[in-house]
Every structure is written in C-alpha cells, then in structure tokens.
C-alpha atoms as a PDB file:
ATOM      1  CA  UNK A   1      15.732  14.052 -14.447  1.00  0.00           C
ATOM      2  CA  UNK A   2      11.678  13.913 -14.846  1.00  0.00           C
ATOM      3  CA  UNK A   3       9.579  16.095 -12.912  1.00  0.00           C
ATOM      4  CA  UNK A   4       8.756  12.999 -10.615  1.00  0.00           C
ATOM      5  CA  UNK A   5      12.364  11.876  -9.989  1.00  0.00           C
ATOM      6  CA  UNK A   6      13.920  12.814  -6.937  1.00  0.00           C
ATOM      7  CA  UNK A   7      17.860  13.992  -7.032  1.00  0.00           C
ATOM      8  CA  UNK A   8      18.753  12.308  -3.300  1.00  0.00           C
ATOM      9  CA  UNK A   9      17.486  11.370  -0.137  1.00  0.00           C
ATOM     10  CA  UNK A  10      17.235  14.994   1.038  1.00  0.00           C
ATOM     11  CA  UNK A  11      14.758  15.815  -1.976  1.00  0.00           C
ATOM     12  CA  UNK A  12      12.667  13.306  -0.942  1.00  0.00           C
ATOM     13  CA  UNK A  13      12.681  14.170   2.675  1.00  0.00           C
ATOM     14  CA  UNK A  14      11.882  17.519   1.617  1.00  0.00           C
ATOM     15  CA  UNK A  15       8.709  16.472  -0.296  1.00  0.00           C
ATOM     16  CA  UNK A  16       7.405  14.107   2.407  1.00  0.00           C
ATOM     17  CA  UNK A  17       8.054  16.365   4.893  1.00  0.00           C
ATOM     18  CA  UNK A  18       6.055  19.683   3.226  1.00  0.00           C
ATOM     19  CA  UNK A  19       3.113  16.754   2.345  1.00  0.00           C
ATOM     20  CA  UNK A  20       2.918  15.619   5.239  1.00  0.00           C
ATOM     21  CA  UNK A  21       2.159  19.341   6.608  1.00  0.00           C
ATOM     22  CA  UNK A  22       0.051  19.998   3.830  1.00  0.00           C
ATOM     23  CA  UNK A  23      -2.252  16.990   4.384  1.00  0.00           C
ATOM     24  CA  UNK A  24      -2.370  17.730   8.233  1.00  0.00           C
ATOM     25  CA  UNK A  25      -3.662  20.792   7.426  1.00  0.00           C
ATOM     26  CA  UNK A  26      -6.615  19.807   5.112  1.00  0.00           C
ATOM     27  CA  UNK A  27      -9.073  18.078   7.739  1.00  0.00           C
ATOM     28  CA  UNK A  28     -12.208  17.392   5.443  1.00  0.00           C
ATOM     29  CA  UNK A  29     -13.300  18.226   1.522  1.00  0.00           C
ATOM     30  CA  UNK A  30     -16.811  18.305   0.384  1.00  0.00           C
ATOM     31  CA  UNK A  31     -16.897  16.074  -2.932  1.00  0.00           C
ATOM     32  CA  UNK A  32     -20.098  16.645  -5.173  1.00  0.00           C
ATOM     33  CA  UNK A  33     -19.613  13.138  -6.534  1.00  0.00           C
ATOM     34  CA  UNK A  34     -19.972  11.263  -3.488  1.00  0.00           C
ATOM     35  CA  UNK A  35     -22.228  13.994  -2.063  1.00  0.00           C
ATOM     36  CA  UNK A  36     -20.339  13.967   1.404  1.00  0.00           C
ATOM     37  CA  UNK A  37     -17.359  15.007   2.859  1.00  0.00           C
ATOM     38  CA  UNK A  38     -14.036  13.113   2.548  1.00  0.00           C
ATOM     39  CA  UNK A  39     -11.581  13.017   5.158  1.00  0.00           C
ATOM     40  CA  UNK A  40      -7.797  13.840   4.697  1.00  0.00           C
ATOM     41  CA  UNK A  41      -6.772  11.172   7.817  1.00  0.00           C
ATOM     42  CA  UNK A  42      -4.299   9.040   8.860  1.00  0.00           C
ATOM     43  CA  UNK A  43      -5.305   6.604   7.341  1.00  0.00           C
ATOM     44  CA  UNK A  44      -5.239   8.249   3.659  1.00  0.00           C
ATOM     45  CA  UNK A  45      -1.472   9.573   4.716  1.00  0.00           C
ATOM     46  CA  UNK A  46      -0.339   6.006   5.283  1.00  0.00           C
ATOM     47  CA  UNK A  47      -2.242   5.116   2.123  1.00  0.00           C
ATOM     48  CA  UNK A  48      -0.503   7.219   0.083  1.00  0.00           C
ATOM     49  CA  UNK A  49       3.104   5.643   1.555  1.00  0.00           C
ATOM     50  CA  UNK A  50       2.249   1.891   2.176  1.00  0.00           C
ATOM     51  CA  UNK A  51       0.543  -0.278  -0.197  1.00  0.00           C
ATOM     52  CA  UNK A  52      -0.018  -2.914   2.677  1.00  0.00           C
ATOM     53  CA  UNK A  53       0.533  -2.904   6.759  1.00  0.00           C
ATOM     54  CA  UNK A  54       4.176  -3.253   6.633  1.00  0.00           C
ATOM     55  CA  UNK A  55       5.045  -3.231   2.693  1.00  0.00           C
ATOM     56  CA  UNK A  56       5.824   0.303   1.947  1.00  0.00           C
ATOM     57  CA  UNK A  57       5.821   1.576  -1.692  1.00  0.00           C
ATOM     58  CA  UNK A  58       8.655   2.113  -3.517  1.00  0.00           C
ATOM     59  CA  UNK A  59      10.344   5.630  -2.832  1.00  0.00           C
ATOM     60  CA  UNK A  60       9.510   6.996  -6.817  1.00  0.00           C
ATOM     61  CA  UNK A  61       5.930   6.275  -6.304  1.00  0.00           C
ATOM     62  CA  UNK A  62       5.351   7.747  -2.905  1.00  0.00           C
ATOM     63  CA  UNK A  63       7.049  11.143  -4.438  1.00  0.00           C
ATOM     64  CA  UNK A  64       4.656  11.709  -6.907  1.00  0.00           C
ATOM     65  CA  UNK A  65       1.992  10.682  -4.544  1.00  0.00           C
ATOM     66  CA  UNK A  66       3.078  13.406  -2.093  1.00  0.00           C
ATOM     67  CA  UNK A  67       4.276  15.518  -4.780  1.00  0.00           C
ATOM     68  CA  UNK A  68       0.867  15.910  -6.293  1.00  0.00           C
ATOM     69  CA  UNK A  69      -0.896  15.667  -2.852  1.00  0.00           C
ATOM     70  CA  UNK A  70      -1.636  19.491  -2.953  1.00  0.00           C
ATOM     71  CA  UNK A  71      -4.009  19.244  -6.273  1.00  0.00           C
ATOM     72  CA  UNK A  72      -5.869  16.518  -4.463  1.00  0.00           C
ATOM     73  CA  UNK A  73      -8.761  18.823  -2.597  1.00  0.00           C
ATOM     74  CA  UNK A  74      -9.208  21.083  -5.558  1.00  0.00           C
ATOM     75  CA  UNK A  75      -9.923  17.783  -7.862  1.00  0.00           C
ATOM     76  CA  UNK A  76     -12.193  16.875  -4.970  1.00  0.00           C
ATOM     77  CA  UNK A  77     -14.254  19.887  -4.857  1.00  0.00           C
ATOM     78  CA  UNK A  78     -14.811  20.420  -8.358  1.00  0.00           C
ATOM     79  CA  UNK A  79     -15.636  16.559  -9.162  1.00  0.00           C
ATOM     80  CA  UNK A  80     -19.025  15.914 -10.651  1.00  0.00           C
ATOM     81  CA  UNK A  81     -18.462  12.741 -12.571  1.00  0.00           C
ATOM     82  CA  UNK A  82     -15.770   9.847 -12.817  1.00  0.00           C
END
C-alpha cells in the first residue's frame, strides 16, 4: 500500500474525520504572497471533497487532500513566490 492509499472505509473515515477538526480549527493564515489573509472556510473544506456542487471526488484523491491538509498553513505562511 502507498502512503496515500487507504486500507478500508474506516481509514478513510478516520482521516476525514481528524481533517475535518484540523481545518475547523485553523480560522485564517497570513500569506506573504498574496499579502492578505486566507481563510480556512467552508467553502475550502467542500473544495477539498467536491470538485463540483454535487460531483464529489473520488475517495483516493480526497485522502491525500485531507491527508496533507495539516502542511497547508505552514506552506501558506512561509510562501514568498509561486
């Protein structure tokens, strides 16, 4: 198994749930790229689970979305360039 597989259901449960407390948790990021603060909302949740209104990504690519959604306000905070 790669380090973005998932063994069963319950793994994946277990990774959506803990992101989904981890991004609740975030609020807002200053980014020194943008020069402003980015917001960790709804909006970005569903983002990072639905590629449109009502067509949901497939279940490998939302875990290693929410997998690696811890890493995402340190990359944030220390961006200066694209």
């Amino acid at each position: 198994m790669g380090k973005f597989n998932f063994k069963d259901e319950q793994d994946f449960q277990n990774v959506k749930n803990d992101a989904d407390s981890f991004y609740q948790t975030i609020g807002e990021i200053y980014c020194p790229y943008f020069k402003e603060k980015i917001a960790f909302n709804a909006k970005g949740l569903k983002h990072l689970k639905f590629k449109s209104n009502r067509q949901a990504r497939p279940r490998k690519d939302q875990y290693s979305r929410l997998k690696l959604i811890r890493f995402a306000p340190e990359a944030l905070k220390q961006s200066h360039t694209l």
